[in-house]
PDB file of N, CA and C in Angstrom:
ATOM      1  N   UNK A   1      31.215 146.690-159.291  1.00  0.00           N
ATOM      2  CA  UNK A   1      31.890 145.842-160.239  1.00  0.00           C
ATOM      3  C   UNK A   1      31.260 145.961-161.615  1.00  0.00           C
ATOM      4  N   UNK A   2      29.963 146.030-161.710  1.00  0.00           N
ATOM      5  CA  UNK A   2      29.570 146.193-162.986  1.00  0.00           C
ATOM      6  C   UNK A   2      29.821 147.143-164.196  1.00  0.00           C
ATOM      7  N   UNK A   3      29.713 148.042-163.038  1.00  0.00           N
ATOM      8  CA  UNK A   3      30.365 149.570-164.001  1.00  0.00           C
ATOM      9  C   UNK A   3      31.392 149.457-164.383  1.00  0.00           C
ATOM     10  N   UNK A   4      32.543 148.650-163.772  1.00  0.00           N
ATOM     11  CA  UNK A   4      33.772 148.737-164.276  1.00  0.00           C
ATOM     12  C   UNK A   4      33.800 147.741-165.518  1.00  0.00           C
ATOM     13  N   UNK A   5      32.641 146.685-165.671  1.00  0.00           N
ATOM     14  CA  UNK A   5      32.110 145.543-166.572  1.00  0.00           C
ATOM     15  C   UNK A   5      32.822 144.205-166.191  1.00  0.00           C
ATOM     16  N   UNK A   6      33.132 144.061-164.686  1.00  0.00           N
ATOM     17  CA  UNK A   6      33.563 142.983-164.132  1.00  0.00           C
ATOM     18  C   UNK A   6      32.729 142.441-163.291  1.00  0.00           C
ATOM     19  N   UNK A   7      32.136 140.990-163.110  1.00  0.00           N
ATOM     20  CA  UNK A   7      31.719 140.359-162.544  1.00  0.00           C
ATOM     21  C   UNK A   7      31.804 139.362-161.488  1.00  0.00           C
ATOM     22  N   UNK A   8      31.709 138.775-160.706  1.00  0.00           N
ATOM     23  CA  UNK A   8      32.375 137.845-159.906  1.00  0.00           C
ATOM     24  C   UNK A   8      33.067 136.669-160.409  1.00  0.00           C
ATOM     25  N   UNK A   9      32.263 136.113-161.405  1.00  0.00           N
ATOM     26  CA  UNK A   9      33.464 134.762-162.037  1.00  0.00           C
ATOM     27  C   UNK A   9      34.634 135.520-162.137  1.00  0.00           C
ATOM     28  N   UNK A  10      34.684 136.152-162.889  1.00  0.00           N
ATOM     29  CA  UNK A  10      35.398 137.097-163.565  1.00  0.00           C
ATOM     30  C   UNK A  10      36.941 137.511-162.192  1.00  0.00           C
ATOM     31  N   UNK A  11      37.059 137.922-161.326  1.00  0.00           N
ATOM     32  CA  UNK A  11      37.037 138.160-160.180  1.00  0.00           C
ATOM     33  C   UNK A  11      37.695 136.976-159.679  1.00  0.00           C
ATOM     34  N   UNK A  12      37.069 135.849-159.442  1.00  0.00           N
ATOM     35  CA  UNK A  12      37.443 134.622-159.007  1.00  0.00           C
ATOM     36  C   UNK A  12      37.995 133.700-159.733  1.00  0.00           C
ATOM     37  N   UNK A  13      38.193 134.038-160.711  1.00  0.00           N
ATOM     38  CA  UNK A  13      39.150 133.176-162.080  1.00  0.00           C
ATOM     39  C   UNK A  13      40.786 133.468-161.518  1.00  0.00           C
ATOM     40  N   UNK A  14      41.757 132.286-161.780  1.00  0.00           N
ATOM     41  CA  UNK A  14      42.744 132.683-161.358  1.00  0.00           C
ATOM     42  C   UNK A  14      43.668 133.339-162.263  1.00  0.00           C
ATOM     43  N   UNK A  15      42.800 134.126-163.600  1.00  0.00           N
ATOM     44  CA  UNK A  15      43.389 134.581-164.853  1.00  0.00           C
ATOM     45  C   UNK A  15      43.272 136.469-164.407  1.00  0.00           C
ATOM     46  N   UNK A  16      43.804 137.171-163.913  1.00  0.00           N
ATOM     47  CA  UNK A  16      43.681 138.203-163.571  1.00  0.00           C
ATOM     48  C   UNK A  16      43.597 139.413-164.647  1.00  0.00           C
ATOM     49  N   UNK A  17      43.735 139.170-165.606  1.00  0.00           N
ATOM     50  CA  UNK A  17      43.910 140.123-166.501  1.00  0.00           C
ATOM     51  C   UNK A  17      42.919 141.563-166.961  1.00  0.00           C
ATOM     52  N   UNK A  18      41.863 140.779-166.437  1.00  0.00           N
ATOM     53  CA  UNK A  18      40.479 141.823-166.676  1.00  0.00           C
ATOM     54  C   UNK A  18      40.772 142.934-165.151  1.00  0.00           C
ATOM     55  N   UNK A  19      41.070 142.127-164.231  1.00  0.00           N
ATOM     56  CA  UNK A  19      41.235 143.299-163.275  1.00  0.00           C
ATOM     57  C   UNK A  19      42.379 144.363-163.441  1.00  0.00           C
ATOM     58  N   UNK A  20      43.783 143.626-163.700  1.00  0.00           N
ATOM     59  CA  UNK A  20      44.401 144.097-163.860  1.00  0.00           C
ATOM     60  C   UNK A  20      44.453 145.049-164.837  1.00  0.00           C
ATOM     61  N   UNK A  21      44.182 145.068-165.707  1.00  0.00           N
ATOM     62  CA  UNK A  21      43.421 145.997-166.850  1.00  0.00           C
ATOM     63  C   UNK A  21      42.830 147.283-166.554  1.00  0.00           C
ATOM     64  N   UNK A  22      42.001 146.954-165.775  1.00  0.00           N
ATOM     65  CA  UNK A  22      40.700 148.264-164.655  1.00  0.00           C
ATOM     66  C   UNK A  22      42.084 149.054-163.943  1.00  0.00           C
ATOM     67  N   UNK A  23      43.527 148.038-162.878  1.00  0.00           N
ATOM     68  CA  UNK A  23      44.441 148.729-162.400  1.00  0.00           C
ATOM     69  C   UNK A  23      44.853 149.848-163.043  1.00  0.00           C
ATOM     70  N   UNK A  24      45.527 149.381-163.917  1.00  0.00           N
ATOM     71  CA  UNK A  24      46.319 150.114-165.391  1.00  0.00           C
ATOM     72  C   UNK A  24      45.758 151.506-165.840  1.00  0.00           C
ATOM     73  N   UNK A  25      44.260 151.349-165.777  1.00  0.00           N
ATOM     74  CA  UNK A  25      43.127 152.805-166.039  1.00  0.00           C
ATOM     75  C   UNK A  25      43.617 153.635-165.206  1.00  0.00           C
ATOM     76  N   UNK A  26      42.965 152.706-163.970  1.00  0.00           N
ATOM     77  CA  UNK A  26      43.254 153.988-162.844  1.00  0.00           C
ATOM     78  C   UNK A  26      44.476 154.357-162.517  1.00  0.00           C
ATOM     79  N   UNK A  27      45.197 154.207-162.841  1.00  0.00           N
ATOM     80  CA  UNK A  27      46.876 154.485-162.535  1.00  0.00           C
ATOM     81  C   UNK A  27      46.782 155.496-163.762  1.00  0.00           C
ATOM     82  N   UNK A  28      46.653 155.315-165.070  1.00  0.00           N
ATOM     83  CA  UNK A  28      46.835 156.006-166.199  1.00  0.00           C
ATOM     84  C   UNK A  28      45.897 157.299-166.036  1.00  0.00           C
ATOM     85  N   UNK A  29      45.200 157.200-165.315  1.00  0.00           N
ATOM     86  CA  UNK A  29      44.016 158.532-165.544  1.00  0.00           C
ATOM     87  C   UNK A  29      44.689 159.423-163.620  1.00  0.00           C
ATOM     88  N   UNK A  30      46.008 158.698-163.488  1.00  0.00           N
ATOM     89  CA  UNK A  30      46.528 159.576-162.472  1.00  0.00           C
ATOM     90  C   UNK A  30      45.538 159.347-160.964  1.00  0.00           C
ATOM     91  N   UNK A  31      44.855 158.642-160.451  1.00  0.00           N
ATOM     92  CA  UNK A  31      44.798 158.520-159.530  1.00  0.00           C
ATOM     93  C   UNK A  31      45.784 157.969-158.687  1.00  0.00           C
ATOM     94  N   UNK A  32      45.930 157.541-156.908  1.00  0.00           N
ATOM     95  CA  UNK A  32      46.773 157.152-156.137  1.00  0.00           C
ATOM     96  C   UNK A  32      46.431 155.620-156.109  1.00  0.00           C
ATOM     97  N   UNK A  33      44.868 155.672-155.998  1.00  0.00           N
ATOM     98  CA  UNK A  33      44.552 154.007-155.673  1.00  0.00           C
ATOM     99  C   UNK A  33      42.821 154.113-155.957  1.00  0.00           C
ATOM    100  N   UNK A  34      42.116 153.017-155.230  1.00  0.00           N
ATOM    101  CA  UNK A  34      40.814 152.383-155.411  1.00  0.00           C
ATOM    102  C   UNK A  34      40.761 151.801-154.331  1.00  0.00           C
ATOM    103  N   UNK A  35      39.534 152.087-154.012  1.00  0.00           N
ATOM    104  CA  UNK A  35      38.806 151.165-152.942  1.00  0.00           C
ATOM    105  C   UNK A  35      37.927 149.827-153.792  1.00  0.00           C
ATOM    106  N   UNK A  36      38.318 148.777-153.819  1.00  0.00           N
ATOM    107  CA  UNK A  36      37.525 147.660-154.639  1.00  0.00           C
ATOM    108  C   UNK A  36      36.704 146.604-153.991  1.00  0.00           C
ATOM    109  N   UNK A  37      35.899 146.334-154.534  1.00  0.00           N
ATOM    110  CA  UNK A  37      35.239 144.766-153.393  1.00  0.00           C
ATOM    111  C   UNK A  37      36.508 144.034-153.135  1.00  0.00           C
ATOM    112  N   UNK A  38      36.499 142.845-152.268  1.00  0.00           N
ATOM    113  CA  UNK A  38      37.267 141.452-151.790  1.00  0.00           C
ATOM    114  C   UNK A  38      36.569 140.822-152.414  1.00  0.00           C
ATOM    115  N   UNK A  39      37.577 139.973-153.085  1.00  0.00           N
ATOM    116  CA  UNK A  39      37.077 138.618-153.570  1.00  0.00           C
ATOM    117  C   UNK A  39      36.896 137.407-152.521  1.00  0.00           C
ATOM    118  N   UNK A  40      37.554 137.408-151.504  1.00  0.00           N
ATOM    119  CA  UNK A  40      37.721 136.696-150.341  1.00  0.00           C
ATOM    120  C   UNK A  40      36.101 137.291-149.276  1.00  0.00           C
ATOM    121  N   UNK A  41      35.624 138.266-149.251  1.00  0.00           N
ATOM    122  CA  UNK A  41      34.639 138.605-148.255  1.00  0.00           C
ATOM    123  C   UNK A  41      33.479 139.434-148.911  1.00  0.00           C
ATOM    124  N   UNK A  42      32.961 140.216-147.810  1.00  0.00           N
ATOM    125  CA  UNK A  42      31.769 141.396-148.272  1.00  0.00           C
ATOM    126  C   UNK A  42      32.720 142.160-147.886  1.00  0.00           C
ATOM    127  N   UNK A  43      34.233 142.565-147.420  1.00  0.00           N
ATOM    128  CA  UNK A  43      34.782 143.749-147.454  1.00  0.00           C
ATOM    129  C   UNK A  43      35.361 144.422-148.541  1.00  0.00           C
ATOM    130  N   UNK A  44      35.946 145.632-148.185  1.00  0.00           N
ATOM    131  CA  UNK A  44      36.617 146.215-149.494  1.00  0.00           C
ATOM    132  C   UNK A  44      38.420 146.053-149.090  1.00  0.00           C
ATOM    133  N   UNK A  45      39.094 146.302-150.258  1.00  0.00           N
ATOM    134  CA  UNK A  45      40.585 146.311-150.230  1.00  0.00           C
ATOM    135  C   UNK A  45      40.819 148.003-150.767  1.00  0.00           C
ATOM    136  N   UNK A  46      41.871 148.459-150.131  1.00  0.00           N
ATOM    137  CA  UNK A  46      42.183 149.642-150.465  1.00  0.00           C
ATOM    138  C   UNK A  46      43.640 149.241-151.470  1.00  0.00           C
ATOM    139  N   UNK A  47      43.692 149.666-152.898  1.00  0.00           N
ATOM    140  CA  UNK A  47      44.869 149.114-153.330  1.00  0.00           C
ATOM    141  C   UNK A  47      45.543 150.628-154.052  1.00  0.00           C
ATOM    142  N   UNK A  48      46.774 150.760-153.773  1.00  0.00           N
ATOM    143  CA  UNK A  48      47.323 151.705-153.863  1.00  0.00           C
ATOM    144  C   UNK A  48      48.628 151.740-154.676  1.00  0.00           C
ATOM    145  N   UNK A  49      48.406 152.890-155.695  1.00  0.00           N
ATOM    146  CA  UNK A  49      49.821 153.166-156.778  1.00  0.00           C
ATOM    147  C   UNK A  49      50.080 154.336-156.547  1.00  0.00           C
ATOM    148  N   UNK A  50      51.552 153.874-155.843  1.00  0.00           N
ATOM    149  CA  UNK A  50      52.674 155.176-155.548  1.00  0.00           C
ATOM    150  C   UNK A  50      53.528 155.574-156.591  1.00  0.00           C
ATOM    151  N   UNK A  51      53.385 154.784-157.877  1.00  0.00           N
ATOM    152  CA  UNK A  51      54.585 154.825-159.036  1.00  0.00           C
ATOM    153  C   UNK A  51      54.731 156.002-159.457  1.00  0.00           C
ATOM    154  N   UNK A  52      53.614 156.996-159.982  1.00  0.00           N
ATOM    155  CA  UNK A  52      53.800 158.157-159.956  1.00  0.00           C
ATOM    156  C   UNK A  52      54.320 159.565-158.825  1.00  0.00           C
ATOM    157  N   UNK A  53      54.431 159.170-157.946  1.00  0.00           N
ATOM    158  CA  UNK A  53      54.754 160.129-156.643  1.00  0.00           C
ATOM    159  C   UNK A  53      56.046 159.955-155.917  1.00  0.00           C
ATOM    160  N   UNK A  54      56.747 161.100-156.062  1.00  0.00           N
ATOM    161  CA  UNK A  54      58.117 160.750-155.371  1.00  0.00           C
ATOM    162  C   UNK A  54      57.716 160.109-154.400  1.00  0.00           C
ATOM    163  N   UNK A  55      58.907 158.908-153.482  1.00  0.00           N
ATOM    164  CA  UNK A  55      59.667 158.413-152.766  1.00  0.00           C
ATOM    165  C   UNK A  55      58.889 159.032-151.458  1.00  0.00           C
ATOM    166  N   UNK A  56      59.524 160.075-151.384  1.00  0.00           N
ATOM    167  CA  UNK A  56      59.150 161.292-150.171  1.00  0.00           C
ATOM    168  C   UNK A  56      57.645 161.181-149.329  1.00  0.00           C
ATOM    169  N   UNK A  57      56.815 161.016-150.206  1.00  0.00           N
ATOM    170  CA  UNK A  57      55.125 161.565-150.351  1.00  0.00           C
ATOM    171  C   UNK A  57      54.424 160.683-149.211  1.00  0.00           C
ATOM    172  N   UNK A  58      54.894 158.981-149.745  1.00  0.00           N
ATOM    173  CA  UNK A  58      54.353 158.192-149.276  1.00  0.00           C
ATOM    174  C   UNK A  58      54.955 157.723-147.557  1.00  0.00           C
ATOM    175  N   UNK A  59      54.564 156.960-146.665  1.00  0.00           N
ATOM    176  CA  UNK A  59      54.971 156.434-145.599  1.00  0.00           C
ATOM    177  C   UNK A  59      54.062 154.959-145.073  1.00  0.00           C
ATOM    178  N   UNK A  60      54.404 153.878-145.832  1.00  0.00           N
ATOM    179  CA  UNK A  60      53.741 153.218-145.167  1.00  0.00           C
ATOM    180  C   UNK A  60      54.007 151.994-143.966  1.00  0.00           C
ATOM    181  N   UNK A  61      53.301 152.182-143.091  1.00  0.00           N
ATOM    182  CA  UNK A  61      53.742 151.246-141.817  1.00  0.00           C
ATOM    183  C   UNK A  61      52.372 150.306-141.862  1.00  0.00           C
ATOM    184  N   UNK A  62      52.626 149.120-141.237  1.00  0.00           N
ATOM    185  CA  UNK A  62      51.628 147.894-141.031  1.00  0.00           C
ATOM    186  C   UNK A  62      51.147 148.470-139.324  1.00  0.00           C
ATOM    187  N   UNK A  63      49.775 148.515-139.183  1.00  0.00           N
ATOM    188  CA  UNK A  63      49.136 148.643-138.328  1.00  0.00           C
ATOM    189  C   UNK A  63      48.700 147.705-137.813  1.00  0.00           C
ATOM    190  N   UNK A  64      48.124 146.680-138.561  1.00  0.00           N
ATOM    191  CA  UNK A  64      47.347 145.768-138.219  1.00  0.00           C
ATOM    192  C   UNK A  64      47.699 144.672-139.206  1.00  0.00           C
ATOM    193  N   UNK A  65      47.443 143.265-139.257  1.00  0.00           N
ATOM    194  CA  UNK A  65      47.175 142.456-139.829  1.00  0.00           C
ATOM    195  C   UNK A  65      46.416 141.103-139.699  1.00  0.00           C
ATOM    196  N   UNK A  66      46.358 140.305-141.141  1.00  0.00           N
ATOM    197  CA  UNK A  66      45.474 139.273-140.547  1.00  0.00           C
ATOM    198  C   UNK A  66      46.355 138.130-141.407  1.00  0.00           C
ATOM    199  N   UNK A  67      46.747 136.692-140.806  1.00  0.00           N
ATOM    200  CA  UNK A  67      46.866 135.908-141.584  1.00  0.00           C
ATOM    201  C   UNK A  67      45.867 135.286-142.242  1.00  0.00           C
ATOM    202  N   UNK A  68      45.916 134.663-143.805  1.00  0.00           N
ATOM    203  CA  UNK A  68      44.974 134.097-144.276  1.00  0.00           C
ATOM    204  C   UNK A  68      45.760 132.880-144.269  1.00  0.00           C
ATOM    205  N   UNK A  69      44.689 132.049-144.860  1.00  0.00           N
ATOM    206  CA  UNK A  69      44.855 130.729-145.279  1.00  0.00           C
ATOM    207  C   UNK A  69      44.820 130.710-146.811  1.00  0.00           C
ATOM    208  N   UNK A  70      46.253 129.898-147.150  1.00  0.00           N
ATOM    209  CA  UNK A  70      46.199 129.966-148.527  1.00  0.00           C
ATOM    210  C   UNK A  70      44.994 129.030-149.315  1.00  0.00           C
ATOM    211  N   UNK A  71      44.456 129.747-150.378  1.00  0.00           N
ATOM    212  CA  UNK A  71      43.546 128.812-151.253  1.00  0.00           C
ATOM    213  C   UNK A  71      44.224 127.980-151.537  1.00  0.00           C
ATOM    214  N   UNK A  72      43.196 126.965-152.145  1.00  0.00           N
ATOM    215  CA  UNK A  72      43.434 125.215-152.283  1.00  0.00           C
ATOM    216  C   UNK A  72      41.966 125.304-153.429  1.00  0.00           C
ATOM    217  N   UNK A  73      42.782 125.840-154.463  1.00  0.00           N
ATOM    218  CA  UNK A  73      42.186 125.869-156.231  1.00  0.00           C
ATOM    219  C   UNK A  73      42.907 124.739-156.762  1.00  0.00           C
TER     220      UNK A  73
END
């Protein structure tokens, strides 16, 4: 997180803009996606931009899931 110059408040604010920002890079510099911390755990989220790639390329099916519990901010 630091390298990207994001911090955990930062992260946990319900103002998203700084992350979303970091999205926008990596989409613009042509990658598919990012592996990022969870704000919710010690895991990571895999978040993924297909916008550039035909239709065709991608296939995604749900393997698994988990319900959460919605926050109460």
């Amino acid at each position: 997180m630091g390298q990207l110059g994001l911090n955990s408040s930062m992260i946990n604010q319900i103002d998203h803009r700084a992350c979303q920002s970091i999205g926008r890079a990596i989409e613009w510099l042509g990658h598919d996606g990012a592996i990022v911390p969870s704000a919710r755990s010690a895991n990571s989220n895999l978040v993924i931009y297909p916008n550039k790639i035909a239709p065709d390329v991608y296939e995604f099916r749900v393997l698994d899931y988990e319900v959460l519990q919605e926050s109460t901010l």
